[in-house]
N, C-alpha and C. Protein backbone atom coordinates (compact mmCIF):
# COMPACT_ATOMS: atom_id res chain seq x y z
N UNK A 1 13.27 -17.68 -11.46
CA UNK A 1 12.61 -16.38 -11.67
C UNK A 1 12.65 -15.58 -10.37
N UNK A 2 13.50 -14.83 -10.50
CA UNK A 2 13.58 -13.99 -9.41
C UNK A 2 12.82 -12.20 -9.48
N UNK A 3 12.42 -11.90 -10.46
CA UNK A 3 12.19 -10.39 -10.99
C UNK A 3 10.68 -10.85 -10.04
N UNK A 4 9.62 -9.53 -9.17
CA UNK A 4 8.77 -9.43 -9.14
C UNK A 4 7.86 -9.68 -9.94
N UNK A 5 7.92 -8.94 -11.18
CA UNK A 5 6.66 -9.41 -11.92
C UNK A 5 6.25 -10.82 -12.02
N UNK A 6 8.12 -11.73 -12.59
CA UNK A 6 7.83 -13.40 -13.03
C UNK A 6 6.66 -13.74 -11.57
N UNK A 7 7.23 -13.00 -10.48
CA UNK A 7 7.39 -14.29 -9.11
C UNK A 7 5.55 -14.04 -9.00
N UNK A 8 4.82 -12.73 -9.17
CA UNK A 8 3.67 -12.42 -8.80
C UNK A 8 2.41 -13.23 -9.63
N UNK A 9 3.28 -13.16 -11.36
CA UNK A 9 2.43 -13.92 -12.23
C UNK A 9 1.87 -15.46 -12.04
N UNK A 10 3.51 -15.87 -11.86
CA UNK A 10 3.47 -17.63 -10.95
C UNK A 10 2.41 -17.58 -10.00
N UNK A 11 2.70 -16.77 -9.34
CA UNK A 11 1.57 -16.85 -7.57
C UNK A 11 2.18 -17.41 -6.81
N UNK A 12 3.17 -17.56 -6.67
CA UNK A 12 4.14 -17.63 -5.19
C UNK A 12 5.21 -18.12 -5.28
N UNK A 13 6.12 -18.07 -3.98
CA UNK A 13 7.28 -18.05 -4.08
C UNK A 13 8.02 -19.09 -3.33
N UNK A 14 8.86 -20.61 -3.50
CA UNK A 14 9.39 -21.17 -2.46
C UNK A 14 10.64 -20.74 -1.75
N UNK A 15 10.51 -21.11 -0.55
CA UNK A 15 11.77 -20.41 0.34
C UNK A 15 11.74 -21.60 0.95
N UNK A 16 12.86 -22.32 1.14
CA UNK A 16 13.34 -23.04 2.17
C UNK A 16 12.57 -23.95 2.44
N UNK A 17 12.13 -24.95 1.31
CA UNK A 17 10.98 -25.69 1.35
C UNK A 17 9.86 -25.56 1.70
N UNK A 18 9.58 -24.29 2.17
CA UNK A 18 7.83 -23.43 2.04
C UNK A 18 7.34 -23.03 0.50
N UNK A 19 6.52 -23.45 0.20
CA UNK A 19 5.65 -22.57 -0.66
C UNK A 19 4.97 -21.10 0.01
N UNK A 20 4.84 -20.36 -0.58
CA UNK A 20 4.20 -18.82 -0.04
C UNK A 20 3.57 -18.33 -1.53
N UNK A 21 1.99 -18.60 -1.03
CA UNK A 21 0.92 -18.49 -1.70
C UNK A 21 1.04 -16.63 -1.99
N UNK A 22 1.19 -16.66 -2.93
CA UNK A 22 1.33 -14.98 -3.47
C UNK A 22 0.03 -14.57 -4.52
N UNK A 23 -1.14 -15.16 -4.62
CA UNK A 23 -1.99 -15.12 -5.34
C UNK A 23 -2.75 -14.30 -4.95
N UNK A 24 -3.13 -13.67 -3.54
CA UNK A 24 -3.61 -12.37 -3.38
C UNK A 24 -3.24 -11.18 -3.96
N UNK A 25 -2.03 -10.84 -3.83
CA UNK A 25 -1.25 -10.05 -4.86
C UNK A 25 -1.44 -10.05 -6.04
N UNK A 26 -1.51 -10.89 -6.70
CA UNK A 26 -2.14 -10.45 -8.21
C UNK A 26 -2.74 -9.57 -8.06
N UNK A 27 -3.05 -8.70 -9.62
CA UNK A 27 -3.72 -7.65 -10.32
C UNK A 27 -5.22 -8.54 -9.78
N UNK A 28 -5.91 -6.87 -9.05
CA UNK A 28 -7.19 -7.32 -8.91
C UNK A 28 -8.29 -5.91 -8.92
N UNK A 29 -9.47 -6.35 -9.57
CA UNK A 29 -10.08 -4.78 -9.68
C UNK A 29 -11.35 -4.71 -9.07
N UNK A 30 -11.96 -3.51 -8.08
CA UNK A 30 -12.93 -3.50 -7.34
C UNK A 30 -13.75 -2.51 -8.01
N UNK A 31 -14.83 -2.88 -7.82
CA UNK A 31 -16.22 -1.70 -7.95
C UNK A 31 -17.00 -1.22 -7.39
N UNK A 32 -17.03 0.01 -7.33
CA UNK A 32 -17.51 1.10 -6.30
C UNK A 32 -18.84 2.06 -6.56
N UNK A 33 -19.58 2.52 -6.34
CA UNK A 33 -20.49 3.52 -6.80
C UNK A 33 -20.66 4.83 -5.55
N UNK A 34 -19.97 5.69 -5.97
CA UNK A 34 -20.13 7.03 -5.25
C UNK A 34 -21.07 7.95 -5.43
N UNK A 35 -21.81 7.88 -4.32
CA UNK A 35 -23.36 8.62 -4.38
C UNK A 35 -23.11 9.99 -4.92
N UNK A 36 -24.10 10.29 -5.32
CA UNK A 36 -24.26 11.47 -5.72
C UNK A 36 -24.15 12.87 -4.05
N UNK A 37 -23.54 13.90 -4.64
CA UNK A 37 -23.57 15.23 -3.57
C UNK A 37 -23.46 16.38 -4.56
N UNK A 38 -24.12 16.98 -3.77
CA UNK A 38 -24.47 17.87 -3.99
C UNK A 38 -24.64 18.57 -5.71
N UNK A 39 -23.62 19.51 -6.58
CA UNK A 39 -24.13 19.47 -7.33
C UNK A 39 -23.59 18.01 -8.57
N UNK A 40 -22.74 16.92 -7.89
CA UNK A 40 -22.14 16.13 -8.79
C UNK A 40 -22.76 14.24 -8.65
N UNK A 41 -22.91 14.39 -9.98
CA UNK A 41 -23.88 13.35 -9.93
C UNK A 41 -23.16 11.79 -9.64
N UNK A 42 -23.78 10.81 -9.70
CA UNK A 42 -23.33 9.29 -9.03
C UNK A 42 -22.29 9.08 -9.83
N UNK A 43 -21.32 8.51 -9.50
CA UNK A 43 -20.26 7.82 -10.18
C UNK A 43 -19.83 6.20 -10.17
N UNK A 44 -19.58 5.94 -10.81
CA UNK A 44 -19.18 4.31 -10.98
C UNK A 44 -17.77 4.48 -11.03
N UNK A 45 -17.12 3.69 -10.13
CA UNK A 45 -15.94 3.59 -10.27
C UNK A 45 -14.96 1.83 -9.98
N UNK A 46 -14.32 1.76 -11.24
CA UNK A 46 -13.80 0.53 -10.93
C UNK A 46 -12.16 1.09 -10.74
N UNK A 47 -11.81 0.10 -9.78
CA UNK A 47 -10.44 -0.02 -9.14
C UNK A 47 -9.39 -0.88 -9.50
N UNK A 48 -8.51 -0.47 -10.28
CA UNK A 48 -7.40 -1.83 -10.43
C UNK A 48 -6.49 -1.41 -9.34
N UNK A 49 -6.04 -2.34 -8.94
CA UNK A 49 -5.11 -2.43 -7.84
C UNK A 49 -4.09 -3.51 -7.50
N UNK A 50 -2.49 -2.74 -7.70
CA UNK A 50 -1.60 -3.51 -7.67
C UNK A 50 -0.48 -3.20 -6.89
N UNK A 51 0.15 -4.46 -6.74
CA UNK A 51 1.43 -4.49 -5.50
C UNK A 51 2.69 -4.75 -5.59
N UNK A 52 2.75 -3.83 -5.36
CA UNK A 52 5.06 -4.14 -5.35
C UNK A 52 5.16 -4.98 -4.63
N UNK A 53 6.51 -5.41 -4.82
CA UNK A 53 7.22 -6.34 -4.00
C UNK A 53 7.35 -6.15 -2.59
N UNK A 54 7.74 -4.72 -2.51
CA UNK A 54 8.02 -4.32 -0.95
C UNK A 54 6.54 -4.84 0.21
N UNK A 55 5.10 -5.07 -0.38
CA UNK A 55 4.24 -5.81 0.35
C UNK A 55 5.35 -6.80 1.02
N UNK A 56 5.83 -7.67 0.97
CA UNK A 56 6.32 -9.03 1.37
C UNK A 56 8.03 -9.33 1.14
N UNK A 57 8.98 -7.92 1.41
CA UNK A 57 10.16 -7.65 1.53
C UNK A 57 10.67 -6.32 2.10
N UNK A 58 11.68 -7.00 2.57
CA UNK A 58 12.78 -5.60 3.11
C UNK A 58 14.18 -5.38 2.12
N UNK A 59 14.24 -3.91 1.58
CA UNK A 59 15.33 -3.37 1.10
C UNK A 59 16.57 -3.48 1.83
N UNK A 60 17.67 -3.02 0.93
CA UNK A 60 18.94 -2.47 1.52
C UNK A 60 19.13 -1.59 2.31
N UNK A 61 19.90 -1.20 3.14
CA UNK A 61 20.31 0.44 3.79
C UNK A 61 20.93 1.13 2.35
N UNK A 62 20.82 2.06 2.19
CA UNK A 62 21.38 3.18 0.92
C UNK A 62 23.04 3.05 1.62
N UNK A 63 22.85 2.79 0.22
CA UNK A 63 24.49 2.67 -0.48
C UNK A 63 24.89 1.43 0.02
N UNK A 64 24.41 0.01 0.51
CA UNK A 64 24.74 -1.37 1.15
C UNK A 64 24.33 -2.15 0.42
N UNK A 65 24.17 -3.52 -0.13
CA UNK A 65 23.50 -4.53 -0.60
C UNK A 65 23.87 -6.07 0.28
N UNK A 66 22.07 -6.54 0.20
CA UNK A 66 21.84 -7.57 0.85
C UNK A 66 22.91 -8.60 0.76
N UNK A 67 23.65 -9.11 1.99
CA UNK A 67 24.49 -10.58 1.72
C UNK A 67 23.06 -11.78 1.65
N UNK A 68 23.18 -11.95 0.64
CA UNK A 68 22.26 -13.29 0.24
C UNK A 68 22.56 -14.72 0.70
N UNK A 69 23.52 -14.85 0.96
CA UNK A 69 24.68 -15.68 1.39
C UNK A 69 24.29 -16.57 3.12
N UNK A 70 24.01 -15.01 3.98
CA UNK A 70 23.54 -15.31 5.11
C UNK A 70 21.52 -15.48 4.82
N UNK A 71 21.21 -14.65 4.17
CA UNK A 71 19.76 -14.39 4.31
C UNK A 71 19.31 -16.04 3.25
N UNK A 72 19.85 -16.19 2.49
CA UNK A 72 19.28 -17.60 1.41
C UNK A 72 19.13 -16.23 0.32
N UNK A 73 19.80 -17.40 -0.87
CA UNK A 73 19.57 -17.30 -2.32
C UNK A 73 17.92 -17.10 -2.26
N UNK A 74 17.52 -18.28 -2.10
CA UNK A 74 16.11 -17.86 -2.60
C UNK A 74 14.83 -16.95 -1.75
N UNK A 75 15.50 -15.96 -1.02
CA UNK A 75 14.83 -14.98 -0.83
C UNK A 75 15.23 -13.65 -1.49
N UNK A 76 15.75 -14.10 -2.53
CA UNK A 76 16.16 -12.60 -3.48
C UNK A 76 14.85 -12.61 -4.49
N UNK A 77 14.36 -11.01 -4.34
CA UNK A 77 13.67 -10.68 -5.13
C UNK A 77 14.23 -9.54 -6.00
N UNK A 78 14.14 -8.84 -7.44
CA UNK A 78 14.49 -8.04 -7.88
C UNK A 78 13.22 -7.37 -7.97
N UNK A 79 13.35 -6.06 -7.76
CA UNK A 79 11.80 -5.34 -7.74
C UNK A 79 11.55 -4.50 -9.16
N UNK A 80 10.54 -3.78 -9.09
CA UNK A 80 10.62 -2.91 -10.69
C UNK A 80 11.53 -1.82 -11.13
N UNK A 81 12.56 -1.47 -9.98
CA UNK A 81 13.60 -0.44 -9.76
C UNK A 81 15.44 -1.58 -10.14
N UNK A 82 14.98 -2.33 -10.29
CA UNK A 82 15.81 -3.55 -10.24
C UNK A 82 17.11 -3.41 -8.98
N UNK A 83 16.22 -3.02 -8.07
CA UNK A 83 16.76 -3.78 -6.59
C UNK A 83 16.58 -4.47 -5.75
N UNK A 84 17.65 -5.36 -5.24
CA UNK A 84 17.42 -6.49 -4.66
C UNK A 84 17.21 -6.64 -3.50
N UNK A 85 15.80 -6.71 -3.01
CA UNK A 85 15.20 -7.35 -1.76
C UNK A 85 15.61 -8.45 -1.45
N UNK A 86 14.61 -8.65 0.39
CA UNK A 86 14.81 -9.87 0.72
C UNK A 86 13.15 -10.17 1.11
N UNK A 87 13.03 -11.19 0.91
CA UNK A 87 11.19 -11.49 1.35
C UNK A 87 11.38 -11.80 2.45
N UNK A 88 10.45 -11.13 3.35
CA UNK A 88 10.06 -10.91 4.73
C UNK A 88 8.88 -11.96 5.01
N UNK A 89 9.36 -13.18 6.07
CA UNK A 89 7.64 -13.82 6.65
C UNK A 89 6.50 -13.08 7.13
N UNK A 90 7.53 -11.90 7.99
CA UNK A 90 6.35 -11.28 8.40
C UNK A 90 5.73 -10.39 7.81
N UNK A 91 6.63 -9.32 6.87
CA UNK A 91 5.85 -8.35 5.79
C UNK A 91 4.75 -9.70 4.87
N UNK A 92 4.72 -10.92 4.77
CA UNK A 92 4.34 -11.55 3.84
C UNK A 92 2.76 -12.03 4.87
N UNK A 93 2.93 -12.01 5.85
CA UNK A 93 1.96 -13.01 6.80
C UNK A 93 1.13 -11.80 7.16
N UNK A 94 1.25 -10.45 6.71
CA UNK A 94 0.81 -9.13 7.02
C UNK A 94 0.12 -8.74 5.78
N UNK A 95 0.82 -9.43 4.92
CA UNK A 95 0.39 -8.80 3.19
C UNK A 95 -1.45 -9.56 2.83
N UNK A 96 -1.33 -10.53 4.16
CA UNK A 96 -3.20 -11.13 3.63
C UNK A 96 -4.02 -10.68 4.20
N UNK A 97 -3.83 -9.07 4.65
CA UNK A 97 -4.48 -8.31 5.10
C UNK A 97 -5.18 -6.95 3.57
N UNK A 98 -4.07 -7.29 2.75
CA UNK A 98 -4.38 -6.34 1.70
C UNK A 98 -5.52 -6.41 1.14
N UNK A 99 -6.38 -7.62 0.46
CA UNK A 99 -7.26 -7.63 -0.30
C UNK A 99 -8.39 -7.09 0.48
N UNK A 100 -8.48 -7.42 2.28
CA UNK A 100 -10.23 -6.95 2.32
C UNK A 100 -10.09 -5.39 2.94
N UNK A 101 -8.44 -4.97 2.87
CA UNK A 101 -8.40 -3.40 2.78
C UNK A 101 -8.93 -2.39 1.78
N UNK A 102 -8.53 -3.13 0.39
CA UNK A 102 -9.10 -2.61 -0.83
C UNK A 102 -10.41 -3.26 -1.23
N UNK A 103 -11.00 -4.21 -0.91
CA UNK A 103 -12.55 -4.24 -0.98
C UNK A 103 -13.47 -3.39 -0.03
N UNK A 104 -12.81 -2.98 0.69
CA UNK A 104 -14.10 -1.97 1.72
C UNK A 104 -12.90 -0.09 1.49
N UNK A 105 -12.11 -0.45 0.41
CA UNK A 105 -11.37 1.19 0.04
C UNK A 105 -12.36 2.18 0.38
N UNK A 106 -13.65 2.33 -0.16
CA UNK A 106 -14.21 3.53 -0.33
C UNK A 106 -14.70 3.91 1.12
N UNK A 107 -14.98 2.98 2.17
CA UNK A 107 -15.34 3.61 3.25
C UNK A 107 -14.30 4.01 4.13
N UNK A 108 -12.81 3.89 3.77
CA UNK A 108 -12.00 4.17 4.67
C UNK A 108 -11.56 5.33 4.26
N UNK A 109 -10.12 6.19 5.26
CA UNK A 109 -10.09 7.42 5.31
C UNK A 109 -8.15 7.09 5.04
N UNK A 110 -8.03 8.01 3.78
CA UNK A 110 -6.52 8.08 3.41
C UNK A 110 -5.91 9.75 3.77
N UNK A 111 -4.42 9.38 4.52
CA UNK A 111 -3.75 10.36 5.18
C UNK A 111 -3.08 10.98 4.11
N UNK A 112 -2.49 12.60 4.21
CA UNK A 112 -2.17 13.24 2.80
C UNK A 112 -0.31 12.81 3.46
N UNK A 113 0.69 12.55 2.65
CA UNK A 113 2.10 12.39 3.16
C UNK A 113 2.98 13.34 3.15
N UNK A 114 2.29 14.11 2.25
CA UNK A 114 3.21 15.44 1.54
C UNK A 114 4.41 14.94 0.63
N UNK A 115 3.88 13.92 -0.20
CA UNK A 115 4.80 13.29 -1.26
C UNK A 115 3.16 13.20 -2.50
N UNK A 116 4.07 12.44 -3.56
CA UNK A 116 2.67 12.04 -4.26
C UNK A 116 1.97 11.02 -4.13
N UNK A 117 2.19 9.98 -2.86
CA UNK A 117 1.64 8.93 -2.69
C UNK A 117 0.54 9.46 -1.07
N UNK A 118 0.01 8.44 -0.90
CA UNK A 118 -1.07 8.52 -0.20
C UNK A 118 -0.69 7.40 1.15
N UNK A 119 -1.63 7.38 2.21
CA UNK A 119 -1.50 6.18 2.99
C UNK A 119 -2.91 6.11 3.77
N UNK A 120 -3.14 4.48 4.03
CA UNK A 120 -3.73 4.16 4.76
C UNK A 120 -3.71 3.39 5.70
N UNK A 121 -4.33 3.75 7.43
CA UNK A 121 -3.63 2.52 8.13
C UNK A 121 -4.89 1.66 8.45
N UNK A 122 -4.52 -0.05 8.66
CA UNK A 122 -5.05 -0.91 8.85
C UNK A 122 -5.05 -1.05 10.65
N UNK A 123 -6.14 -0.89 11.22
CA UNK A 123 -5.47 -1.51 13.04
C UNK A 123 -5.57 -2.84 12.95
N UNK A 124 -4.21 -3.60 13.05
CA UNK A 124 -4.50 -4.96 13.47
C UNK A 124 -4.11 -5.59 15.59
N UNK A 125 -4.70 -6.37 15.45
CA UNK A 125 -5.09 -6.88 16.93
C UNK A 125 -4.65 -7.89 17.08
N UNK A 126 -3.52 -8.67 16.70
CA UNK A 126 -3.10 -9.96 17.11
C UNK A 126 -2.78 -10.13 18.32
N UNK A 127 -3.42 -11.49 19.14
CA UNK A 127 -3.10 -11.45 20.35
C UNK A 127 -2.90 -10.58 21.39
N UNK A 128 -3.99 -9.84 21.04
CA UNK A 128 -4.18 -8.25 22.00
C UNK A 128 -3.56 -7.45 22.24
N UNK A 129 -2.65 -7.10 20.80
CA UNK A 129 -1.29 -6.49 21.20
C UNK A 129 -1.64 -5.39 19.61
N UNK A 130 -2.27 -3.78 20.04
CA UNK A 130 -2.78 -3.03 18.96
C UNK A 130 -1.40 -2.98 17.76
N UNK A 131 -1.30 -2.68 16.55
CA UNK A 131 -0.86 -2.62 15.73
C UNK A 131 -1.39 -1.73 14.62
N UNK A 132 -0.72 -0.55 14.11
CA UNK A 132 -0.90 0.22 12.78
C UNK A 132 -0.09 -0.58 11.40
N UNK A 133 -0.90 -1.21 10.66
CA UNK A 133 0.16 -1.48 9.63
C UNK A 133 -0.70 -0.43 8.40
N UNK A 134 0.61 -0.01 8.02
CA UNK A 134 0.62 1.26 7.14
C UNK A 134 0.77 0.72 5.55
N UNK A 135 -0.03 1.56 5.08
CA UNK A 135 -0.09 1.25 3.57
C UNK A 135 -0.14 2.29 2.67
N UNK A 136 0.99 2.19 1.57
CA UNK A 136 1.40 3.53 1.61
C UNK A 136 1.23 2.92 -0.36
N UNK A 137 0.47 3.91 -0.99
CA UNK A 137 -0.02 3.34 -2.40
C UNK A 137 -0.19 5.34 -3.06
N UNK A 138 0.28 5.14 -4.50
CA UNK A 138 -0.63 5.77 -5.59
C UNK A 138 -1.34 6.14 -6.25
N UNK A 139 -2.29 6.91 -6.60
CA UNK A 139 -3.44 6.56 -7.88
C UNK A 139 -3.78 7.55 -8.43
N UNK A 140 -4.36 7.01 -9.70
CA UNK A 140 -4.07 7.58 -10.94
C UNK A 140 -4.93 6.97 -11.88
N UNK A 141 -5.37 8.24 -12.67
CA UNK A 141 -6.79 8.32 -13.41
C UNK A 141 -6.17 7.46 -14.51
N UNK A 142 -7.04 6.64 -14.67
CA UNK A 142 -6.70 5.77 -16.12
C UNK A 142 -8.07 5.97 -17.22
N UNK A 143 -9.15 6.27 -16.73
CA UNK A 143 -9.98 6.27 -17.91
C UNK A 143 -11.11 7.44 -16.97
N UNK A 144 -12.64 7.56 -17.68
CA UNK A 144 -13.32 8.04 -16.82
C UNK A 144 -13.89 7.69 -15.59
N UNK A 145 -14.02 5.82 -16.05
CA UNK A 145 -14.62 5.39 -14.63
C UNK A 145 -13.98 4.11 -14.31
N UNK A 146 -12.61 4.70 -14.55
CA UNK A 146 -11.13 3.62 -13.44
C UNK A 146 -10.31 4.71 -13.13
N UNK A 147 -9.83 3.90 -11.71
CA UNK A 147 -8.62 4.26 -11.42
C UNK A 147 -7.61 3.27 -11.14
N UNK A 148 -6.25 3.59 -11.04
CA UNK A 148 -5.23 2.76 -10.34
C UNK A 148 -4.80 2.85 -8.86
N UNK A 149 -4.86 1.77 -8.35
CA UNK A 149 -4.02 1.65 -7.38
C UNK A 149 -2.69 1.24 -7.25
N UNK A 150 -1.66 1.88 -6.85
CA UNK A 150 -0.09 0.95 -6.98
C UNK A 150 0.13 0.74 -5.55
N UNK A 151 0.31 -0.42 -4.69
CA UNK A 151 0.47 -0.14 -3.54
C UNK A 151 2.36 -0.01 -3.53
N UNK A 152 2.68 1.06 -2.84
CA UNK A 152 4.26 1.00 -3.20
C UNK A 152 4.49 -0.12 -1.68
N UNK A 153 4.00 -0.26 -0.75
CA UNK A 153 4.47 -0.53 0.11
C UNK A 153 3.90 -0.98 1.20
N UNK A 154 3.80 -1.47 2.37
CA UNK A 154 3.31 -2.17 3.52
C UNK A 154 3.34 -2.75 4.47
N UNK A 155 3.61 -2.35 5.87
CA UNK A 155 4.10 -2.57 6.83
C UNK A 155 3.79 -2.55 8.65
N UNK A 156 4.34 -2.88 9.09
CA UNK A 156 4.18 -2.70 11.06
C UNK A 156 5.48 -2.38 11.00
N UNK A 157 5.68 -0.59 11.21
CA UNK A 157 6.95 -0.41 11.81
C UNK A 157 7.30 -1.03 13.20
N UNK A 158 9.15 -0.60 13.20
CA UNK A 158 9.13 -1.77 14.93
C UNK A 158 9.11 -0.88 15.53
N UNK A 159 8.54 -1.02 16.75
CA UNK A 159 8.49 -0.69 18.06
C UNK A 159 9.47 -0.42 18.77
N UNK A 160 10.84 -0.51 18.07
CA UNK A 160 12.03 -0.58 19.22
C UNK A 160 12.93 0.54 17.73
N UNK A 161 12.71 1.01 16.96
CA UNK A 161 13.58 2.07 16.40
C UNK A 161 12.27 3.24 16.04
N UNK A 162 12.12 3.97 17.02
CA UNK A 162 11.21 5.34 16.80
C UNK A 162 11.24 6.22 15.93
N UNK A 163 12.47 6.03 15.69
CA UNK A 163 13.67 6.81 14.48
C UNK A 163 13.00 6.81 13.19
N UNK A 164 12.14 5.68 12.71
CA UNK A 164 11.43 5.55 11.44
C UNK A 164 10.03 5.68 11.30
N UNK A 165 9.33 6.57 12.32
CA UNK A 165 8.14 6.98 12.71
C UNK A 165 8.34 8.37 11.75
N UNK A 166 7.48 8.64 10.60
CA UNK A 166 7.19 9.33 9.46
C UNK A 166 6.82 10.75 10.28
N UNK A 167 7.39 11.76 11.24
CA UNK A 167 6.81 12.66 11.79
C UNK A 167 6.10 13.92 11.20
N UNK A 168 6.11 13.68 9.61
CA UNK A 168 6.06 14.91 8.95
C UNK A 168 4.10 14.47 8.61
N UNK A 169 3.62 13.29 9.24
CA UNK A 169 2.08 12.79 8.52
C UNK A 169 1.68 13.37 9.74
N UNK A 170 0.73 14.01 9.91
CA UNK A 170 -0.72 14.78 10.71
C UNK A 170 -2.06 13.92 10.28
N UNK A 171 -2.00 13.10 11.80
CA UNK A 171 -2.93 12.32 11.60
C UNK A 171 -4.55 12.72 11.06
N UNK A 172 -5.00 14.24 11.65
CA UNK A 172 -6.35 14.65 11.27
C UNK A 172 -6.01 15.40 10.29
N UNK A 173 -5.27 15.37 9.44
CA UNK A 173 -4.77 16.22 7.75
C UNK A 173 -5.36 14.63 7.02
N UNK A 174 -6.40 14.06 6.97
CA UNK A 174 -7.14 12.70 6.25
C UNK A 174 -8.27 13.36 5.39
N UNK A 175 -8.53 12.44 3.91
CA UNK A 175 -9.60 12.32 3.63
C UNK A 175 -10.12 11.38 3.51
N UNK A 176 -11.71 11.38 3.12
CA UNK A 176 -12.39 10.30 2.73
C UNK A 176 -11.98 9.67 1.72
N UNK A 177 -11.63 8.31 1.33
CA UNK A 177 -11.69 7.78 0.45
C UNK A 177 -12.35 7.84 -0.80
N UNK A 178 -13.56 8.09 -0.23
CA UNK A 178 -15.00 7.84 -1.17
C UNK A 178 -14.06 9.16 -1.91
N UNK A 179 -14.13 10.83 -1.31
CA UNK A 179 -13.63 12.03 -1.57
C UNK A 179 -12.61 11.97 -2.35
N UNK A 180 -11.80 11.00 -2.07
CA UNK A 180 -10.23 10.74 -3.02
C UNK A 180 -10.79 10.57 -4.37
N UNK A 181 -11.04 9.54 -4.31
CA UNK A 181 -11.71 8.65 -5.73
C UNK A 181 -12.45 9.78 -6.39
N UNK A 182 -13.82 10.77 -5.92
CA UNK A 182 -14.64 11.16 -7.11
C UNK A 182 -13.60 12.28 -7.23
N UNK A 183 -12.49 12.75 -6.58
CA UNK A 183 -11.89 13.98 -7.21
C UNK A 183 -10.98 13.69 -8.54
N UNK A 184 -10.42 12.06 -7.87
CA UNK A 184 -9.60 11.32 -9.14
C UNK A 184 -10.24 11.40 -10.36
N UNK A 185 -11.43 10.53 -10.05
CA UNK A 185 -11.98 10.84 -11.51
C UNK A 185 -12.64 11.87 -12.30
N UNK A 186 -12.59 12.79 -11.84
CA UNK A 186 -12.91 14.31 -12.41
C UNK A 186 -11.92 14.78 -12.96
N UNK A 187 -10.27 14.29 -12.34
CA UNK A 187 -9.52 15.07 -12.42
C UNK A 187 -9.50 16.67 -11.68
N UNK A 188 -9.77 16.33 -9.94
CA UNK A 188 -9.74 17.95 -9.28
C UNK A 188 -8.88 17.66 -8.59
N UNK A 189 -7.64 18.67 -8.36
CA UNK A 189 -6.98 18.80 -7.16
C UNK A 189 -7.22 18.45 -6.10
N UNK A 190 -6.54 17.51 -5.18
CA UNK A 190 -7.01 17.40 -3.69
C UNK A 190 -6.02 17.59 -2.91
N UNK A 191 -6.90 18.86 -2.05
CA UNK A 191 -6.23 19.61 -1.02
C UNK A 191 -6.64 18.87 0.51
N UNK A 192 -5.32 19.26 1.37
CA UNK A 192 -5.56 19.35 2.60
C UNK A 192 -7.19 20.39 3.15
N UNK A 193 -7.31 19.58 4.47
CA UNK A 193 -8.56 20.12 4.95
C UNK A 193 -8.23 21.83 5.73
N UNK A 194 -9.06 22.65 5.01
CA UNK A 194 -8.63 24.27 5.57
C UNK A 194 -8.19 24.30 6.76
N UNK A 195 -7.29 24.35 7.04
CA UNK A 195 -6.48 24.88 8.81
C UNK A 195 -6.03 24.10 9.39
N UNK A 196 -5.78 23.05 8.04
CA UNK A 196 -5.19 21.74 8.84
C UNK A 196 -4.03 21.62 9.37
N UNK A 197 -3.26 22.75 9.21
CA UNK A 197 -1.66 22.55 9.57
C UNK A 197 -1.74 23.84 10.94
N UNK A 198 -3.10 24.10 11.49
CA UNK A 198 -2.85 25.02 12.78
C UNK A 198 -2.62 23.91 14.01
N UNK A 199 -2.21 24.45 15.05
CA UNK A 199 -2.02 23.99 16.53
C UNK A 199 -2.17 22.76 16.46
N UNK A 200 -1.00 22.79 15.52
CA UNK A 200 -0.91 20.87 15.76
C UNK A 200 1.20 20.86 16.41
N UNK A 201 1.33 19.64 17.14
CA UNK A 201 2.43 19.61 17.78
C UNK A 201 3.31 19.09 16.76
């Protein structure tokens, strides 16, 4: 079983006589209650939240495909686009950072991309060495008091190609989380913050 979905349902994946516990990844749903402001009253909100493959793999270059050959057979994943990854240790040893990102969602602050997806960054601190790993997800009203999360993606860009540093995200162009969510479930437009695109470099 190589397709994402089989490999996520199982709960993990062997490589090279490792097992790799993928059971965080499963479909998992959080619950939230957004206080009441001003004239809009408290909301309950539950969260499903789910993860692509790309959590715990690296793609092709466009227009190239992975030699499997050198990388191992059994790090081929097929994703929901039916292309073939390779599972990453380290996108994977990074990915058990996801669940207590989306249990404390509502107090954190998501960046606008100027696409239809969203992002949030995690600071991690390993061995005293700062780190942004970026998390770059969807969502989308499913009922009155759910939403979805899709995480498309998740990562520590490298440090040594600058070249893939997203220059078009303005770090203080952010909202509140909590703000994301009650506009989701109203169904209101969410805009950038007024004047957010002045005297910025």
């Amino acid at each position: 079983m190589m397709d994402w979905n089989s490999i996520k349902t199982q709960g993990y994946k062997d490589v090279d006589g490792t097992r790799y516990n993928l059971s965080h990844l499963q479909d998992a749903k959080y619950h939230f209650v957004i206080e009441a402001s001003g004239k809009y009253p408290e909301l309950k909100c539950t969260l499903l939240v789910q993860y692509s493959s790309h959590c715990v793999s690296w793609g092709p270059k466009r227009g190239e495909d992975i030699d499997f050959s050198i990388h191992g057979e059994q790090r081929r994943i097929i994703d929901d686009k039916g292309v073939h990854r390779c599972f990453c240790d380290i996108r994977y040893a990074l990915s058990s950072h996801l669940p207590g990102i989306f249990e404390t969602f509502s107090d954190r602050h998501c960046l606008f991309t100027g696409h239809e997806n969203w992002l949030t960054i995690e600071i991690l601190d390993p061995a005293g060495e700062c780190q942004e790993y970026e998390v770059f997800f969807s969502i989308t009203r499913q009922s009155s008091g759910m939403l979805r999360i899709y995480v498309e993606s998740a990562y520590v860009r490298e440090p040594d190609n600058p070249g893939n540093r997203p220059v078009h995200l303005k770090r203080r162009d952010k909202v509140r989380a909590k703000v994301l969510l009650a506009k989701k479930l109203r169904g209101e437009p969410v805009r950038r913050p007024a004047g957010g695109r002045k005297g910025r470099r």
